[in-house]
Protein backbone atom coordinates (compact mmCIF):
# COMPACT_ATOMS: atom_id res chain seq x y z
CA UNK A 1 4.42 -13.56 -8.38
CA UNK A 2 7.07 -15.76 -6.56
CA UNK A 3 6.44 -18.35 -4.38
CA UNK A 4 7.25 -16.35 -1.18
CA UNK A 5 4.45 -14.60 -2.02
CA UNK A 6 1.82 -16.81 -1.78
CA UNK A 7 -0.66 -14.35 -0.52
CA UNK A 8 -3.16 -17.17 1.15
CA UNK A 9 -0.61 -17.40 4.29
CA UNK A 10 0.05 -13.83 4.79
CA UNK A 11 -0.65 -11.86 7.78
CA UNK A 12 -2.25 -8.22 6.66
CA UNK A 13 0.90 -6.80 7.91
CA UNK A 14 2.74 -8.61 5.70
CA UNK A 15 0.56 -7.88 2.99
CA UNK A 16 1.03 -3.85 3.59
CA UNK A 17 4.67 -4.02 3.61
CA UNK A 18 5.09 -6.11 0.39
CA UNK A 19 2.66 -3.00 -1.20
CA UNK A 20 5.54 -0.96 -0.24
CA UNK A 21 7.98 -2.64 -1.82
CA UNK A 22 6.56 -3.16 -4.46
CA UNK A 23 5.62 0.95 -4.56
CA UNK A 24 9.43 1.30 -4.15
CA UNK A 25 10.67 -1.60 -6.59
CA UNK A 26 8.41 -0.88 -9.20
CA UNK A 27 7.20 3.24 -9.24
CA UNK A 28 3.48 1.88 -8.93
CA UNK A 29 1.29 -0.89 -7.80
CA UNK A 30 -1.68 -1.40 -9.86
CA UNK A 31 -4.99 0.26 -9.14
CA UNK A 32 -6.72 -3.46 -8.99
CA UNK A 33 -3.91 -4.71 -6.49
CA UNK A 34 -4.10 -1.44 -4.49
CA UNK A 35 -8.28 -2.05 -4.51
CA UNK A 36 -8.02 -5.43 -3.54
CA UNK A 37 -5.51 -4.84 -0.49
CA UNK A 38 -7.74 -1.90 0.62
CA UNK A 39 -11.08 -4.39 0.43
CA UNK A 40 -9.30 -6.68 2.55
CA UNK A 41 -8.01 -4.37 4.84
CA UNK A 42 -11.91 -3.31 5.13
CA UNK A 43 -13.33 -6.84 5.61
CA UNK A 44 -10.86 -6.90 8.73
CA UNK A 45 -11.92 -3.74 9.70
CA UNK A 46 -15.49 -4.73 9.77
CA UNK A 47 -14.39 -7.77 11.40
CA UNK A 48 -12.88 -6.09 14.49
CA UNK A 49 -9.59 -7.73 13.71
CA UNK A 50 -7.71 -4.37 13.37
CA UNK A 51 -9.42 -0.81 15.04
CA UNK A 52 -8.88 2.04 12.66
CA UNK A 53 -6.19 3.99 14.43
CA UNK A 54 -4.24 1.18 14.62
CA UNK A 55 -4.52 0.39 10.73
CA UNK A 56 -3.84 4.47 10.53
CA UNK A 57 -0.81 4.32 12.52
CA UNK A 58 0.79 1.12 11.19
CA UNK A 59 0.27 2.32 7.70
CA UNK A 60 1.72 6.06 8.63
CA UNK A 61 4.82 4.00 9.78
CA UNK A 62 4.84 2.04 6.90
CA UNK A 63 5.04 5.69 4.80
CA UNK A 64 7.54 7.50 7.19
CA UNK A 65 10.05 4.07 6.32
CA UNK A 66 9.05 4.49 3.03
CA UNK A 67 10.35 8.15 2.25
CA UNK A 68 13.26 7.55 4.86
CA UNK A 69 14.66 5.31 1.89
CA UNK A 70 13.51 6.35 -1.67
CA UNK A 71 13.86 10.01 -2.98
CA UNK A 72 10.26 9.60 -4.04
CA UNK A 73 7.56 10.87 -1.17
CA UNK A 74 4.79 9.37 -0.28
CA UNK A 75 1.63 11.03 1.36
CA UNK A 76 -0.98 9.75 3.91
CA UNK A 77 -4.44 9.77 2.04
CA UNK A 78 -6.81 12.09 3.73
CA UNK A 79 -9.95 9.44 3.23
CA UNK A 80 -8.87 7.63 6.68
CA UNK A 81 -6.45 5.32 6.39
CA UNK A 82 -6.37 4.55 2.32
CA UNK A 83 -3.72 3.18 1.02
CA UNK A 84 -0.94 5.63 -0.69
CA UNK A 85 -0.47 4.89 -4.55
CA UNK A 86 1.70 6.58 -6.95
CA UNK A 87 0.52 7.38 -10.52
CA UNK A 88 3.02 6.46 -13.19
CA UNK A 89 3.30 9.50 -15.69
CA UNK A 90 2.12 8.76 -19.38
CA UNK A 91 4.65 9.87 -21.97
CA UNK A 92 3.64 12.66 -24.31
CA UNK A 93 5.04 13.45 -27.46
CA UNK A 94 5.04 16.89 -28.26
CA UNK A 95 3.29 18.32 -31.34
């Protein structure tokens, strides 16, 4: 992880949008990184520092920017606002 990332000085906004890039730079973001962003995200929930629509409608943005600039689409999770996450597909060999 590079230095600009040094995750203890990030605001959760800034957090959210380098999970999109990294969704768009790399196909995937790894279930535990995904987890851990959504537990966080949860604790400030809890906390009163973000009300849900808000998180909702932030993320949604973050999504609609998203699919404005990659071919892949991304889809708002239906559990309230959950993070989007894109399963790489496993190579099969054929028989």
């Amino acid at each position: 992880m590079s230095q600009s990332r040094n995750k203890k000085h990030l605001t959760s906004r800034q957090r959210l949008a380098l999970y999109f890039d990294d969704l768009g730079s790399n196909g995937g973001v790894a279930p535990a990184h995904r987890f851990r962003l959504e537990g966080y995200l949860q604790a400030q929930l809890d906390g009163g520092y973000w009300l849900e629509a808000d998180l909702r409608e932030v993320i949604q943005t973050l999504i609609n920017t998203f699919n404005t600039n990659h071919s892949q689409q991304l889809k708002a999770q239906p559990e309230a606002w959950r993070l989007p996450h894109v399963a790489p597909i496993a190579p099969v060999q054929g028989e």
